[in-house]
C-alpha atoms as a PDB file:
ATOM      1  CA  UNK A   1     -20.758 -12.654   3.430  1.00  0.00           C
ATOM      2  CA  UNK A   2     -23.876 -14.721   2.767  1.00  0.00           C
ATOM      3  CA  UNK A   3     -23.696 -15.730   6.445  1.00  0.00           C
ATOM      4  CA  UNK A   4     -23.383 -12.810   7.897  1.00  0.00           C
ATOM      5  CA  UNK A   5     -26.107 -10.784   6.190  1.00  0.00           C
ATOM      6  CA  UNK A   6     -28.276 -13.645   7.717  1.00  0.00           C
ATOM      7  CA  UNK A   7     -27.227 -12.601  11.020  1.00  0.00           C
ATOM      8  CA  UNK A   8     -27.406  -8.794  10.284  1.00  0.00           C
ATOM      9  CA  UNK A   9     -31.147  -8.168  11.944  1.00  0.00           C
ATOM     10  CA  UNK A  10     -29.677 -10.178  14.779  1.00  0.00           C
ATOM     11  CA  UNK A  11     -26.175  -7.637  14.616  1.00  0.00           C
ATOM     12  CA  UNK A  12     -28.559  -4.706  14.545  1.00  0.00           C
ATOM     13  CA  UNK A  13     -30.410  -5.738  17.663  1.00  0.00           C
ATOM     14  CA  UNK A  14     -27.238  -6.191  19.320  1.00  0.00           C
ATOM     15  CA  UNK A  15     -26.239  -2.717  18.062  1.00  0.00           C
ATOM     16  CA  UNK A  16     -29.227  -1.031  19.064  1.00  0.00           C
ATOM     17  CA  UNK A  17     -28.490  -2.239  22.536  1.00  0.00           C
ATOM     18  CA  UNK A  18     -25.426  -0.365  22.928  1.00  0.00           C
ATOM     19  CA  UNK A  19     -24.408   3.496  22.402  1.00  0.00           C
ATOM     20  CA  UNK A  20     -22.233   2.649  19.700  1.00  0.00           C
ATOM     21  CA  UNK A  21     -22.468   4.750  16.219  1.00  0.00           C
ATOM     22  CA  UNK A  22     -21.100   2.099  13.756  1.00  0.00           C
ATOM     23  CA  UNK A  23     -20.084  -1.449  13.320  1.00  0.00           C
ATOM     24  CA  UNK A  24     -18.447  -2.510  10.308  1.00  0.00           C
ATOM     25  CA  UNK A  25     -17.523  -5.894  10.548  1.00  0.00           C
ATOM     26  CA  UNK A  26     -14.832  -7.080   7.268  1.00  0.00           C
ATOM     27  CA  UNK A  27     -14.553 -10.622   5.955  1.00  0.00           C
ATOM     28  CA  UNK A  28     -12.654 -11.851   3.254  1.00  0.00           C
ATOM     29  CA  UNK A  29     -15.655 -12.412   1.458  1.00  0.00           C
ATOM     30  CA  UNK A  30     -16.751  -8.376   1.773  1.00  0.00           C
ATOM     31  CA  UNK A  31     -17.507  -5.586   4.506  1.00  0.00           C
ATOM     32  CA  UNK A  32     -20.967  -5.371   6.414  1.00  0.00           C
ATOM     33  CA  UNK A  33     -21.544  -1.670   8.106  1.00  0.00           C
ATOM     34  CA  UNK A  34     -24.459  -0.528  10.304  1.00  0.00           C
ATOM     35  CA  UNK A  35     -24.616   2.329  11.867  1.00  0.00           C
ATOM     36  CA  UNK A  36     -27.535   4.776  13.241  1.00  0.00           C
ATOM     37  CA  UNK A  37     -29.895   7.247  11.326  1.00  0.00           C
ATOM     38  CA  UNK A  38     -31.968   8.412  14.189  1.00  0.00           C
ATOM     39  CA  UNK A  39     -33.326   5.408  16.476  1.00  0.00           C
ATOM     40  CA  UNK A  40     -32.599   2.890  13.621  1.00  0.00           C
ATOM     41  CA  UNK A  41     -30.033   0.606  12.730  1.00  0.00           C
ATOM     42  CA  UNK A  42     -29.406   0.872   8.990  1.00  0.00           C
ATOM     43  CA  UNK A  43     -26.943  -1.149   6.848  1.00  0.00           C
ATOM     44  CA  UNK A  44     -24.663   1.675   5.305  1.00  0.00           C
ATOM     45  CA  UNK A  45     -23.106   0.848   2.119  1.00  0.00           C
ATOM     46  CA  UNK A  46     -19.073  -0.373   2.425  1.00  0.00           C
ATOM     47  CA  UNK A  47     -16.627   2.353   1.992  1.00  0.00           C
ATOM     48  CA  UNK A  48     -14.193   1.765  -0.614  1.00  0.00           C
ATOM     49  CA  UNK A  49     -10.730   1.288   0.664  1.00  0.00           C
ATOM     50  CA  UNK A  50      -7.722   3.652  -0.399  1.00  0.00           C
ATOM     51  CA  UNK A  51      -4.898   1.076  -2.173  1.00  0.00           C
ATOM     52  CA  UNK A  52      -2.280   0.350  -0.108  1.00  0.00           C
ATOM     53  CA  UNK A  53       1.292   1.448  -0.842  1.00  0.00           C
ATOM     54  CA  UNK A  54       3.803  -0.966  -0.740  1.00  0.00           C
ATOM     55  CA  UNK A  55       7.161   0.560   0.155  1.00  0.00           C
ATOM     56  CA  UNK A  56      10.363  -0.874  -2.004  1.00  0.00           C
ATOM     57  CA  UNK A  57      12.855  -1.226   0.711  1.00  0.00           C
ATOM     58  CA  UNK A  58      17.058  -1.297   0.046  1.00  0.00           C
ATOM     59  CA  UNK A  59      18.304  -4.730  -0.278  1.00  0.00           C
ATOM     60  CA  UNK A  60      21.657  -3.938   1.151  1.00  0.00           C
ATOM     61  CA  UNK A  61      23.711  -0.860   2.541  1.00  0.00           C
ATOM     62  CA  UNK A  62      24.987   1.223  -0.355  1.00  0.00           C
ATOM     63  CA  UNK A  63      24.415   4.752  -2.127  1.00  0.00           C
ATOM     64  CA  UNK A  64      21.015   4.700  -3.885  1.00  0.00           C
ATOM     65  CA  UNK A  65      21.308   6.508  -7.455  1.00  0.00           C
ATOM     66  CA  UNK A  66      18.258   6.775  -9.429  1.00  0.00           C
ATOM     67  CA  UNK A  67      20.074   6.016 -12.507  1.00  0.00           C
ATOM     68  CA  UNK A  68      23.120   3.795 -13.370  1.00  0.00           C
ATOM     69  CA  UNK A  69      25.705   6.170 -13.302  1.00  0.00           C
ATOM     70  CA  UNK A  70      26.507   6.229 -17.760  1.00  0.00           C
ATOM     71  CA  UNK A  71      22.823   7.072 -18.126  1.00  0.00           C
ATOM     72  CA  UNK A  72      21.229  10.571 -17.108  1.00  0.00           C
ATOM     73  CA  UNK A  73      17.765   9.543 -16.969  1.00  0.00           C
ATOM     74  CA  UNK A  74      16.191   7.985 -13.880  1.00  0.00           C
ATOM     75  CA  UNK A  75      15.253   4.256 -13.522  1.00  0.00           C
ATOM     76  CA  UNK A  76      11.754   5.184 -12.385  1.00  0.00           C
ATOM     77  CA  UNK A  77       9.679   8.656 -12.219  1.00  0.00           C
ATOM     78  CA  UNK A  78       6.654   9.274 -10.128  1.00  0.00           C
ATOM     79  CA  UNK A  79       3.679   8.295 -11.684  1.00  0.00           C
ATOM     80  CA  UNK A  80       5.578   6.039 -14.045  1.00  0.00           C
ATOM     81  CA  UNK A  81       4.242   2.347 -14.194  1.00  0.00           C
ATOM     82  CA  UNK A  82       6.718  -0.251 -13.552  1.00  0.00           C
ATOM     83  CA  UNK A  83       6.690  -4.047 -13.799  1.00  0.00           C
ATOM     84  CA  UNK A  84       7.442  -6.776 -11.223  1.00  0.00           C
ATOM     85  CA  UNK A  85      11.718  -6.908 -11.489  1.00  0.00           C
ATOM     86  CA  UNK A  86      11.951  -3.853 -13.329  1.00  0.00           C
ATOM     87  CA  UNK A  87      14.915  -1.931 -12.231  1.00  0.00           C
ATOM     88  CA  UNK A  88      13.904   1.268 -10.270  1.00  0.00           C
ATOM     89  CA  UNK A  89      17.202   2.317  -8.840  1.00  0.00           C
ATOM     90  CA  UNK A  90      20.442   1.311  -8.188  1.00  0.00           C
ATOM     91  CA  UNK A  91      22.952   0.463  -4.885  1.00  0.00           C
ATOM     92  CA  UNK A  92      26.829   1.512  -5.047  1.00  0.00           C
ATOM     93  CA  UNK A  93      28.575  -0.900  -2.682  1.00  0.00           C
ATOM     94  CA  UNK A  94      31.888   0.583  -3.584  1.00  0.00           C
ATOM     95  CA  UNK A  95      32.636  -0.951  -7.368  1.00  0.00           C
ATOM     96  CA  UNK A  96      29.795  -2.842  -7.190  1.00  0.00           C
ATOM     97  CA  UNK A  97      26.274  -1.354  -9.010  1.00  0.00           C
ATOM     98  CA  UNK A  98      23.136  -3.710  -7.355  1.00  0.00           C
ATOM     99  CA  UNK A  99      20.077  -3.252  -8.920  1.00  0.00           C
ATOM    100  CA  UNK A 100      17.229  -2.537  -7.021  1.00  0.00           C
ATOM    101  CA  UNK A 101      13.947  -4.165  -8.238  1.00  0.00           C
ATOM    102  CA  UNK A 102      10.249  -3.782  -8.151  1.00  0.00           C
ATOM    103  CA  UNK A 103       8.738  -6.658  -6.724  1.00  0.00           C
ATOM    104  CA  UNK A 104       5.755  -6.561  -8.109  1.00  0.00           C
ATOM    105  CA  UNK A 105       4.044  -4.719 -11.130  1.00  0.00           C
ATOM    106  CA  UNK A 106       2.571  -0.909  -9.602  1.00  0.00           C
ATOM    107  CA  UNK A 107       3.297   2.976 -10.160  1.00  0.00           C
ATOM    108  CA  UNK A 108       5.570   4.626  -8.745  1.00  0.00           C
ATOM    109  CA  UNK A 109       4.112   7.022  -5.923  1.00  0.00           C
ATOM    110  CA  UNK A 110       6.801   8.604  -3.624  1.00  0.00           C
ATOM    111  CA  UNK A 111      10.405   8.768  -3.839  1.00  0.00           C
ATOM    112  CA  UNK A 112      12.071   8.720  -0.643  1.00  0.00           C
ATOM    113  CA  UNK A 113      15.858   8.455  -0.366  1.00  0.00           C
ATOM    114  CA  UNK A 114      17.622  11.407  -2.411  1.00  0.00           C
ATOM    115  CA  UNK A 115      20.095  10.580  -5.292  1.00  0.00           C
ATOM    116  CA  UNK A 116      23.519   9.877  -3.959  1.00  0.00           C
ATOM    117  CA  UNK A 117      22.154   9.149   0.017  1.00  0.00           C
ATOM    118  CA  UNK A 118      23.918   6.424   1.906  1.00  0.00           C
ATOM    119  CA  UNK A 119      21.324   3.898   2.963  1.00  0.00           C
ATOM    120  CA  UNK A 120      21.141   1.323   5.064  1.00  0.00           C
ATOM    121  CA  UNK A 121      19.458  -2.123   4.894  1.00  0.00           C
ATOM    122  CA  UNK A 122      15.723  -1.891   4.742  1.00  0.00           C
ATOM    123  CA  UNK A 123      15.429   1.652   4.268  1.00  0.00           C
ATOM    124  CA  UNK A 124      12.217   2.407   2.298  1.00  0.00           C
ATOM    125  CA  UNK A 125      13.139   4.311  -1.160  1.00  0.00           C
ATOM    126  CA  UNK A 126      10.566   4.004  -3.125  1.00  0.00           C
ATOM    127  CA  UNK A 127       6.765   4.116  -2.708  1.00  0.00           C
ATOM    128  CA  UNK A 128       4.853   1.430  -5.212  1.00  0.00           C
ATOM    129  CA  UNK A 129       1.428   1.381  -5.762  1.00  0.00           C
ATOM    130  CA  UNK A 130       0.070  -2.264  -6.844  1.00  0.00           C
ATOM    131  CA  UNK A 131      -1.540  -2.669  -9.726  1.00  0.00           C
END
């Protein structure tokens, strides 16, 4: 980022040039954003970015149950924190039970596939967000 806020009176020049309302330019090492106030180009302070949700996909066609089938309470609730290989659900393939696992630590946020649905491979069923 140190580079580029070297360049930034050189990227508002350029900017002032044009008809265009705001440049935000992101780096791994940070965001630079100008934009206009009036006739001047003004470095506007970096938005902060919403977290990304990382969908838990099905490892395998099955039925997903939110709970082994001898317990009653789910695997994993919405809003509930869950580590990376915690069990959040589980896949009937006929006899077999498959666990299906967080792969990494987050909450959960969404719940998509309904208890007893027939899924297919990679259908999302879970929403995590990472921690």
């Amino acid at each position: 980022m140190q580079d580029i806020a070297l360049r930034t009176p050189q990227l508002a020049a350029w900017l002032a040039g044009t008809d265009i309302g705001l440049l935000e330019l992101r780096t791994p090492q940070g965001t630079l954003r100008l934009g206009r106030q009036g006739d001047n180009i003004v470095e506007l302070p970096a938005e902060e970015a919403e977290p990304e949700h990382s969908p838990i996909h099905a490892p395998s066609l099955g039925v997903f149950l939110h709970s082994h089938p001898l317990a009653a309470a789910p695997l994993a609730r919405i809003g509930e924190r869950v580590e990376a290989g915690q069990a959040v659900g589980v896949l009937k393939i006929g006899p077999l039970l498959l666990p299906v696992t967080a792969p990494q630590a987050g909450i959960v946020d969404g719940i998509h596939a309904a208890d007893g649905l027939a899924v297919g491979y990679g259908t999302p069923l879970l929403d995590l967000l990472p921690l």
